[in-house]
Protein backbone atom coordinates (compact mmCIF):
# COMPACT_ATOMS: atom_id res chain seq x y z
CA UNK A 1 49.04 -73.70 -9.87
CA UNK A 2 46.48 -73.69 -12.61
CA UNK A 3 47.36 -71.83 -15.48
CA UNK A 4 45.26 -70.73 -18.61
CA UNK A 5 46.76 -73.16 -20.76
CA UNK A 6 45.27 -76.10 -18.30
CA UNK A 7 41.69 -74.19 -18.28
CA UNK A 8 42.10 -74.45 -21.92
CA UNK A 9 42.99 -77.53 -22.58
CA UNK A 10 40.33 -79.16 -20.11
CA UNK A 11 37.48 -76.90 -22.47
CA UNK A 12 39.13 -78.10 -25.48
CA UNK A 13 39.84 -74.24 -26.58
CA UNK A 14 42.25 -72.03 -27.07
CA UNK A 15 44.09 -69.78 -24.64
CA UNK A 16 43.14 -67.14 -26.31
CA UNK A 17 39.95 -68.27 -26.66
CA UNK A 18 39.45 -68.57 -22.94
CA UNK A 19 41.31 -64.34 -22.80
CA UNK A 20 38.21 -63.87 -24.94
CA UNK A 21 35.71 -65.66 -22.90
CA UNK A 22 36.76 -64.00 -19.72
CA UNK A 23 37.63 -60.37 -20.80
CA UNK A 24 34.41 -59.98 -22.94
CA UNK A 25 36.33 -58.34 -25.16
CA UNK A 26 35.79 -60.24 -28.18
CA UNK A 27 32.65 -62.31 -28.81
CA UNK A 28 32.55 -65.60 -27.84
CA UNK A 29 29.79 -68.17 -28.51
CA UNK A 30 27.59 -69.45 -25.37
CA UNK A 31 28.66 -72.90 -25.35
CA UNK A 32 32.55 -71.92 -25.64
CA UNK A 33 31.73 -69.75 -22.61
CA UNK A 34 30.05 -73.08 -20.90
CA UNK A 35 32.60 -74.92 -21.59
CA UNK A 36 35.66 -72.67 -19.92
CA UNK A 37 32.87 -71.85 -17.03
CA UNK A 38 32.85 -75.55 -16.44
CA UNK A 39 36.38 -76.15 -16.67
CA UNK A 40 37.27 -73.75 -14.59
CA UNK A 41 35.60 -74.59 -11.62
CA UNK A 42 36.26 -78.25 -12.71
CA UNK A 43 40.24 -77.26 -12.11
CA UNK A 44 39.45 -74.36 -9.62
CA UNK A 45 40.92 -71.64 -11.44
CA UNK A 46 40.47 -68.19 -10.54
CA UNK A 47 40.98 -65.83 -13.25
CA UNK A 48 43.76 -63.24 -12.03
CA UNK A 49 41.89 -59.47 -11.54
CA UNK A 50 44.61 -57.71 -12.44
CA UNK A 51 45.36 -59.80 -15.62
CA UNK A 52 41.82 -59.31 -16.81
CA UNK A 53 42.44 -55.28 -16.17
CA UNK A 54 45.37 -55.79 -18.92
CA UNK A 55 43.48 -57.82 -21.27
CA UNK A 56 40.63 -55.46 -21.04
CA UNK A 57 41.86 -52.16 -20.81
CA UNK A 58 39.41 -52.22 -17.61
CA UNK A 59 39.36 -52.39 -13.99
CA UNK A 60 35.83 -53.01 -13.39
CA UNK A 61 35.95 -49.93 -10.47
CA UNK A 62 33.66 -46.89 -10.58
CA UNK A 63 34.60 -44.22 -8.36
CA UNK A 64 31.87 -42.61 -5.93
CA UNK A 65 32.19 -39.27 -4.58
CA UNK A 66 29.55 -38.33 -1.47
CA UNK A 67 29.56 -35.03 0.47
CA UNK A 68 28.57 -37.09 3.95
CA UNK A 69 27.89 -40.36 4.75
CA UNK A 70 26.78 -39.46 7.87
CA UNK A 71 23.79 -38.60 6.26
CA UNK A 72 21.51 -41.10 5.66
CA UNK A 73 20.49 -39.14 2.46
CA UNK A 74 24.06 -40.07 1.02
CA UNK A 75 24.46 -43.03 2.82
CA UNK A 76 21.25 -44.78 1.00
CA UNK A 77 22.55 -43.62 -2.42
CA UNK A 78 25.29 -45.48 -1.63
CA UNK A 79 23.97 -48.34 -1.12
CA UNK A 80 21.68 -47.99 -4.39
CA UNK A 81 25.30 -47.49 -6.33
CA UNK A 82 27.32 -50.16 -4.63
CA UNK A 83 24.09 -52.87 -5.39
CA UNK A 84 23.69 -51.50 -8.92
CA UNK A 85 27.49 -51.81 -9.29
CA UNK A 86 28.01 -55.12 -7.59
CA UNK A 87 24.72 -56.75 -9.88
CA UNK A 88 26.85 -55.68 -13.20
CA UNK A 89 30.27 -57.40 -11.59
CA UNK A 90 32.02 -53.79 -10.81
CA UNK A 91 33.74 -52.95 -7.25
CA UNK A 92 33.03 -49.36 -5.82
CA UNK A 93 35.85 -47.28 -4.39
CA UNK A 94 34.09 -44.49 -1.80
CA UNK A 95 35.04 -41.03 -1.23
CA UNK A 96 33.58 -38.71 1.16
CA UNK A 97 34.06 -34.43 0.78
CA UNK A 98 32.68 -32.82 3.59
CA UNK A 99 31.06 -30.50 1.69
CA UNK A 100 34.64 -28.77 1.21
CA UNK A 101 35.80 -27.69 -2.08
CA UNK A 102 39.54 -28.68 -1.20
CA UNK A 103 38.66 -32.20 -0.60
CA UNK A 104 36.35 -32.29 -3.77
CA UNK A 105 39.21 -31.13 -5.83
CA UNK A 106 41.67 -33.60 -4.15
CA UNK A 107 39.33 -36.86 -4.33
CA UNK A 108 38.56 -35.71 -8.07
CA UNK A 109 42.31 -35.41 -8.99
CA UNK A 110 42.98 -39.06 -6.57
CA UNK A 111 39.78 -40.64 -8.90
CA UNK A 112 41.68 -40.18 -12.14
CA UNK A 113 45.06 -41.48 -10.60
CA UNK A 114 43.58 -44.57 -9.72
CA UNK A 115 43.06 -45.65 -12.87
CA UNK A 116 38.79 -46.05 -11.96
CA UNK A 117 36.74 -46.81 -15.25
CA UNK A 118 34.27 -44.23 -14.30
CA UNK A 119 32.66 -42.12 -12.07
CA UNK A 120 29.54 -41.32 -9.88
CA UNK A 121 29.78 -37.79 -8.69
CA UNK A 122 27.60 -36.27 -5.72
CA UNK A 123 29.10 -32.96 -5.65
CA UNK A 124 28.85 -30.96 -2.71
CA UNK A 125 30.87 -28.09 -3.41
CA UNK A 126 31.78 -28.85 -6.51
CA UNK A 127 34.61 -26.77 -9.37
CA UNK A 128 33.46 -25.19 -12.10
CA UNK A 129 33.15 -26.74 -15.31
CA UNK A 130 36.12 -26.15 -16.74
CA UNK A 131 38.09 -27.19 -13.68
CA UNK A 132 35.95 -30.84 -13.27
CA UNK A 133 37.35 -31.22 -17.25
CA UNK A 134 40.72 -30.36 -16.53
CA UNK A 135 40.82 -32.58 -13.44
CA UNK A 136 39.05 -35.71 -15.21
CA UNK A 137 40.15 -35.32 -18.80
CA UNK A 138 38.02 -38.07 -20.68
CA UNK A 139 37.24 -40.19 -17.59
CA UNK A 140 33.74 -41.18 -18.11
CA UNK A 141 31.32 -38.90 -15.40
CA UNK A 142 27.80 -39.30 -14.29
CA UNK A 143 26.35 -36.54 -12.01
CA UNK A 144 23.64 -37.78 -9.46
CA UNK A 145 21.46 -35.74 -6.95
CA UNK A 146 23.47 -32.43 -7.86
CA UNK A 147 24.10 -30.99 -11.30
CA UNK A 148 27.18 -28.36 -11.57
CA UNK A 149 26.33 -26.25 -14.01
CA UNK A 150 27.66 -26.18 -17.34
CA UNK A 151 28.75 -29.82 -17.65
CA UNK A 152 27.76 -31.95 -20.57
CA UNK A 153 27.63 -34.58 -18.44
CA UNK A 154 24.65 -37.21 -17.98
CA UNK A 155 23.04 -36.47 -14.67
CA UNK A 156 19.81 -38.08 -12.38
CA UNK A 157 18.40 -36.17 -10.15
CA UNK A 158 15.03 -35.91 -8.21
CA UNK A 159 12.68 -32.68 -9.07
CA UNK A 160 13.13 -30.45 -6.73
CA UNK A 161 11.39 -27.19 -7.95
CA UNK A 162 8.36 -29.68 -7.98
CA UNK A 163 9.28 -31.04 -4.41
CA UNK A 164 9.32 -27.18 -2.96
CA UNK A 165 6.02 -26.30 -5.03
CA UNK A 166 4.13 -29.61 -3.06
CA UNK A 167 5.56 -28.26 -0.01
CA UNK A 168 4.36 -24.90 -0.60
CA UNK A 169 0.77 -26.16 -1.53
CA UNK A 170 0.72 -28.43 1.68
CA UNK A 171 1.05 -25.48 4.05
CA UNK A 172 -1.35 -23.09 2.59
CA UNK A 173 -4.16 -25.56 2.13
CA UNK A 174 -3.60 -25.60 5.74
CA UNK A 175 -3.99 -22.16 6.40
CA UNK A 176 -0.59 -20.68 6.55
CA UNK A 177 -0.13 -17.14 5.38
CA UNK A 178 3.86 -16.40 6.97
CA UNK A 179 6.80 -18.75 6.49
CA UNK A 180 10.24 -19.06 6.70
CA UNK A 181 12.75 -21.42 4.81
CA UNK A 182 16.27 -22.76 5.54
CA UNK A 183 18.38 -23.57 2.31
CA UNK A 184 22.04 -25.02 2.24
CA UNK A 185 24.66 -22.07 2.24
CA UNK A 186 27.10 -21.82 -0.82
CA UNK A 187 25.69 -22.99 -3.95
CA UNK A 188 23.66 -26.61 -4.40
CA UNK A 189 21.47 -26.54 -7.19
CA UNK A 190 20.01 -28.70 -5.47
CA UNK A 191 18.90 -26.43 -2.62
CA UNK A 192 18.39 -23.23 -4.85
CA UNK A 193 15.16 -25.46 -7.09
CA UNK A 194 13.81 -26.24 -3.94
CA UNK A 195 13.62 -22.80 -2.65
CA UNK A 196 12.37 -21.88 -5.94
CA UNK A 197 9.42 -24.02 -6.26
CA UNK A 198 8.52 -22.71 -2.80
CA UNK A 199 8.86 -19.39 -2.80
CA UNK A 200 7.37 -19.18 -6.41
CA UNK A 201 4.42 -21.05 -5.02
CA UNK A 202 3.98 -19.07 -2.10
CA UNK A 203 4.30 -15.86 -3.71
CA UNK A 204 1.85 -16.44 -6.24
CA UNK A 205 -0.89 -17.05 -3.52
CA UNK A 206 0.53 -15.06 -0.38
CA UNK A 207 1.93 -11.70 -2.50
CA UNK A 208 4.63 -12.18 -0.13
CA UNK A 209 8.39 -13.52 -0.95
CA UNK A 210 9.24 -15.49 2.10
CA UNK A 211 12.91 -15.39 3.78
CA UNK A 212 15.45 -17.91 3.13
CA UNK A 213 18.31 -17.94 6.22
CA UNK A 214 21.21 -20.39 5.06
CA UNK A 215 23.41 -22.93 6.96
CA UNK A 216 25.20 -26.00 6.43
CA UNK A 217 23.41 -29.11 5.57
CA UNK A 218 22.93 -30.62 8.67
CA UNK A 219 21.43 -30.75 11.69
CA UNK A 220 23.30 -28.14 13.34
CA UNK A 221 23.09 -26.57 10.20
CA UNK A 222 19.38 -25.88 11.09
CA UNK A 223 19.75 -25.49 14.62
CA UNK A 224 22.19 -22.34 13.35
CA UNK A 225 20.26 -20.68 10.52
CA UNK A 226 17.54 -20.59 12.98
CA UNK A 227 18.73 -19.74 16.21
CA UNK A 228 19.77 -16.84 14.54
CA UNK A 229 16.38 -15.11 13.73
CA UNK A 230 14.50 -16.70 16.06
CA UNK A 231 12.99 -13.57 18.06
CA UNK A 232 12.05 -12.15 14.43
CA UNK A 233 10.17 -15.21 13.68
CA UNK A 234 8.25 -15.64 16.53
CA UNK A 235 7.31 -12.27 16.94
CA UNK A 236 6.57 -11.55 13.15
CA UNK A 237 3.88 -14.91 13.45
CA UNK A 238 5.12 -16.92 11.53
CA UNK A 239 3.92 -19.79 11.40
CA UNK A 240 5.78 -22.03 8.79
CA UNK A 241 8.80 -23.30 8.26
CA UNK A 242 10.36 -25.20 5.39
CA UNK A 243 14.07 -26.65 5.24
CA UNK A 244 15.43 -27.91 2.23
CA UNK A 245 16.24 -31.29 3.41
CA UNK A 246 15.70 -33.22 6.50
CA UNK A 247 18.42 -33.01 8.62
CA UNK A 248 17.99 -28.89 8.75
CA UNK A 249 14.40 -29.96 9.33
CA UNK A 250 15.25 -31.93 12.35
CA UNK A 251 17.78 -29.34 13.82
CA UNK A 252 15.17 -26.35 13.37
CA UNK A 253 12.41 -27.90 15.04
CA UNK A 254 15.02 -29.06 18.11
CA UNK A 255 15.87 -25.25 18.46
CA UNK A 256 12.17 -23.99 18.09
CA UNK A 257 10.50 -26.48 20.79
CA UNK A 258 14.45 -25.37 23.33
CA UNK A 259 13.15 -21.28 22.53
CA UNK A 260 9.44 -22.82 24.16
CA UNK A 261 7.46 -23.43 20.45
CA UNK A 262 5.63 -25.98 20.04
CA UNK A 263 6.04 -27.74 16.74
CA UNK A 264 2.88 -28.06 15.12
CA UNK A 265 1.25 -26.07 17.27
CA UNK A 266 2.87 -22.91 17.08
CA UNK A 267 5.00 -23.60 14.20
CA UNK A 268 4.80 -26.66 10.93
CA UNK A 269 8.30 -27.83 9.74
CA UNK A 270 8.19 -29.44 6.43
CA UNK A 271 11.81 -31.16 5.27
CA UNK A 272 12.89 -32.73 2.15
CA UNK A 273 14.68 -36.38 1.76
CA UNK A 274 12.74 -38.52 3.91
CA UNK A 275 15.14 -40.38 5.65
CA UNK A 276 14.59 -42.30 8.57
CA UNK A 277 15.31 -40.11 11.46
CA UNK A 278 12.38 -38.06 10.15
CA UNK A 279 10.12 -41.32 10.10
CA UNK A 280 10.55 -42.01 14.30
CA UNK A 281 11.06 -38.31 15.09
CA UNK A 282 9.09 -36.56 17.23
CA UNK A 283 6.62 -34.96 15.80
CA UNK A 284 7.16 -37.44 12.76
CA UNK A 285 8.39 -35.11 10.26
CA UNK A 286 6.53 -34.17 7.20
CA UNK A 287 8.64 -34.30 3.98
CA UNK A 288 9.35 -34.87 0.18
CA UNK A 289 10.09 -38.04 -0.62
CA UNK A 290 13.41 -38.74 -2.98
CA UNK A 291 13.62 -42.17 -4.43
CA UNK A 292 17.01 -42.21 -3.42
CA UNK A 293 18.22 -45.58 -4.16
CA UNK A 294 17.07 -45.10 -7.56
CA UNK A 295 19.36 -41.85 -7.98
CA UNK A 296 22.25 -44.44 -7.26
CA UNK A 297 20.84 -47.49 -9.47
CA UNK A 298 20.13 -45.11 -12.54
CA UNK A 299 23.60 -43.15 -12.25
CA UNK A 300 25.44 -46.81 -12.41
CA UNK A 301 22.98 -47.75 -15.27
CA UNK A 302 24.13 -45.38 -17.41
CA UNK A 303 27.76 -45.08 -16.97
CA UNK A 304 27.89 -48.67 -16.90
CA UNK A 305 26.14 -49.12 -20.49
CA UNK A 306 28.50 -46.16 -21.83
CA UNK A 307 31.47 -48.41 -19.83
CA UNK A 308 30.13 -51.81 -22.09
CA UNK A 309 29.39 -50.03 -25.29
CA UNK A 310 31.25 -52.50 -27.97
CA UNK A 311 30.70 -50.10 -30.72
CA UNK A 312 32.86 -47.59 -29.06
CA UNK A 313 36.01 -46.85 -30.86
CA UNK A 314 37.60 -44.11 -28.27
CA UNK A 315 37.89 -44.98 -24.54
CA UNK A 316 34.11 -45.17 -23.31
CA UNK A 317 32.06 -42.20 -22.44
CA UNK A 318 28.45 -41.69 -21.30
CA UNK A 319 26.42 -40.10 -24.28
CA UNK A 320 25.74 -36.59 -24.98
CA UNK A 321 24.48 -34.65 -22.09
CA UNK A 322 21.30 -35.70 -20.91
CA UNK A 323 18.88 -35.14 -17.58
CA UNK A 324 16.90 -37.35 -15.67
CA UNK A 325 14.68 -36.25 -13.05
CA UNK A 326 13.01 -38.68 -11.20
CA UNK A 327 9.45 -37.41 -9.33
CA UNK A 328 8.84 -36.88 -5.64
CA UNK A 329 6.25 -37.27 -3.64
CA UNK A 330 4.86 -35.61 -0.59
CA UNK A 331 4.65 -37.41 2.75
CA UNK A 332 2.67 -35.97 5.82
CA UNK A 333 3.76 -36.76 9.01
CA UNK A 334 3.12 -34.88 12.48
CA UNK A 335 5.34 -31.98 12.38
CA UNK A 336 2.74 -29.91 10.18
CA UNK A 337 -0.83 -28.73 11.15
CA UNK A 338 -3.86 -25.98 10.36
CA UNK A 339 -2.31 -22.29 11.29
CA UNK A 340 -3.36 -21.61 14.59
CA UNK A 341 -6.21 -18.44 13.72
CA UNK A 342 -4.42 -16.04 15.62
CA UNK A 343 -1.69 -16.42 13.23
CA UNK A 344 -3.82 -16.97 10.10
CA UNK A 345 -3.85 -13.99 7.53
C-alpha cells in the first residue's frame, strides 16, 4: 500500500511537506505542489479523506437544508449549491423539512452533530433567532431564498417586494381593477414581501387593499386557499389573481377552470418562481422569474470564502451580516389577459 513517506520520497520532499501540499493548510510553493501531484499519480496514491479532515481541522461538507425537493423551486437551488460546492472540491449532505418546524429543528441539531464545515439554510419554518444560535453555536451559516429575522447571518435572496410590485403593474396595465392573492400560511418572509409589493402597488392605483387567503406552498396548497372563497370571488368580479409562487399558481387555476372559469378569460393568474411546470402548462403561466441557481451558487460562494479565509484565527465564519438580493424579472405567458369590460372598474 502506498504510504506518504513513498509519495514523498518519489517528489523528493518531505512528509510533511506533502501534509502541507494536500491539506492547504500551510503554504506550499507551485512546483512542490507539481511535484507531489505528479508523484502521486506516478505511485497511485490516494490521499485518505478522513486523514486530510484531521490534518485540516475540515471535512470539506456543507450541509443543505430545503423545505421540498419536490419542488422544482428547491430542487434547482440544489443543484446550483451541489455544482457551486462540487467546483470548490466540497461534498453536500441534503436535508429536506417539509415545511415542519420539528423537522427543521431536528435536521439543524443532526447538521452540527455531523461535524459539517458549514451550512446552507433554506428555512421553511424556521426557529427564532435565538434558538438557530443555540442549535448551531459557531457553525458557520448562510441563509438563501428565506431570511429569519433577526440573524446576523449572510443571506441571498431574490427581491421579492419588487417581484409583487411587477406583478401588480402587469395586471393593471391590463385593465384589472379586483384581485385576489394566495400567500404561504405561517410566516415566510419570503411570501409576506411579495404580498407587500403587490398589495402596496395595487392600493396605490385601485384605493382598494386586495385579499390575501393563505395555504401551504403547493399545489394543493392553491387548490385549498381557493376552493375556499371561490363563490365570493366569482361573484364579487374579480378578475385577478396572484399567488406567491408557482405551484399555488398552478393549483388555483386547476380549481378555477373545475368551478367552470376560464383562465384568462374570466380570470389572469400570475405566479412567482418560474419553474418549469409553469413553462408547458396550460395556459403557460405568467410569472416572476428567480435566478434560482444563482441563490445556490452565491450562498456556497460566500460561506466557502469565509470556510478558506487563512487569516482567520477562530474557527471560520461568514462576515458580518450582510444581504444580497438578486433582481427578478417578469415573464408573460398565457395565463394573464385584458379584464374582460364587464368586469373592468
Amino acid at each position: 500500500m502506498v504510504s506518504i513517506a513513498d509519495v514523498a520520497a518519489r517528489a523528493g520532499v518531505s512528509p510533511t511537506t506533502v501534509s502541507h501540499a494536500l491539506s492547504g493548510k500551510r503554504k506550499v510553493s507551485d512546483e512542490v505542489r507539481a511535484r507531489v501531484q505528479t508523484a502521486m499519480s506516478e505511485l497511485g496514491y490516494v490521499p485518505s479523506r478522513s486523514a486530510q479532515s484531521l490534518a485540516s481541522g475540515r471535512t470539506r461538507i456543507i450541509g443543505l437544508i430545503v423545505p421540498d425537493i419536490s419542488n422544482e423551486f428547491f430542487a434547482e437551488l440544489t443543484r446550483g449549491v451541489e455544482e457551486a460546492a462540487v467546483d470548490r472540491g466540497y461534498n453536500v449532505i441534503l436535508c429536506t423539512t417539509g415545511f415542519d418546524h420539528a423537522r427543521e429543528v431536528h435536521y439543524l441539531t443532526m447538521i452540527r452533530s455531523r461535524a459539517v464545515d458549514g451550512l446552507v439554510y433554506a428555512a421553511g419554518s424556521p426557529p427564532t433567532t435565538s434558538e438557530l444560535g443555540d442549535i448551531l453555536g459557531d457553525l458557520p451559516l448562510v441563509l438563501v431564498d428565506e431570511e429569519v429575522p433577526g440573524s446576523s447571518a449572510p443571506s441571498f435572496v431574490s427581491d421579492n417586494v419588487a417581484g409583487g410590485r411587477l406583478v401588480a403593474e402587469h395586471l393593471l396595465e391590463l385593465g384589472h381593477r379586483d384581485a385576489v392573492v394566495l400567500a404561504a400560511e405561517g410566516d415566510l418572509v419570503s411570501s409576506a414581501q411579495r404580498v407587500e409589493g403587490f398589495r402596496e402597488t395595487w392600493a396605490g392605483t385601485t384605493g382598494v387593499v386586495p385579499a390575501v387567503y393563505t395555504g401551504a406552498f403547493t399545489a394543493e396548497g392553491g387548490r385549498t386557499a381557493i376552493a375556499g372563497h371561490l363563490p365570493q370571488l366569482l361573484d364579487s368580479g374579480a378578475t385577478a389573481v396572484f399567488a406567491a409562487n408557482d405551484l399555488m399558481a398552478l393549483g388555483a387555476i386547476e380549481e378555477l377552470e373545475r368551478a367552470g372559469a376560464r383562465v384568462p378569460d374570466d380570470v389572469s393568474v400570475v405566479g412567482f418562481d418560474d419553474i418549469t411546470a409553469g413553462r408547458f402548462a396550460r395556459p403557460r403561466l405568467t410569472t416572476v422569474r428567480q435566478n434560482i441557481a444563482e441563490l445556490g451558487a452565491r450562498a456556497v460562494e460566500s460561506l466557502v470564502a469565509a470556510l478558506e479565509d487563512e487569516t482567520a484565527i477562530d474557527p471560520p465564519s461568514p462576515s458580518q451580516s450582510s444581504r444580497s438580493v438578486l433582481p427578478v424579472t417578469l415573464t408573460v405567458r398565457e395565463s394573464t389577459a385584458p379584464a374582460r369590460r364587464g368586469k373592468e372598474r
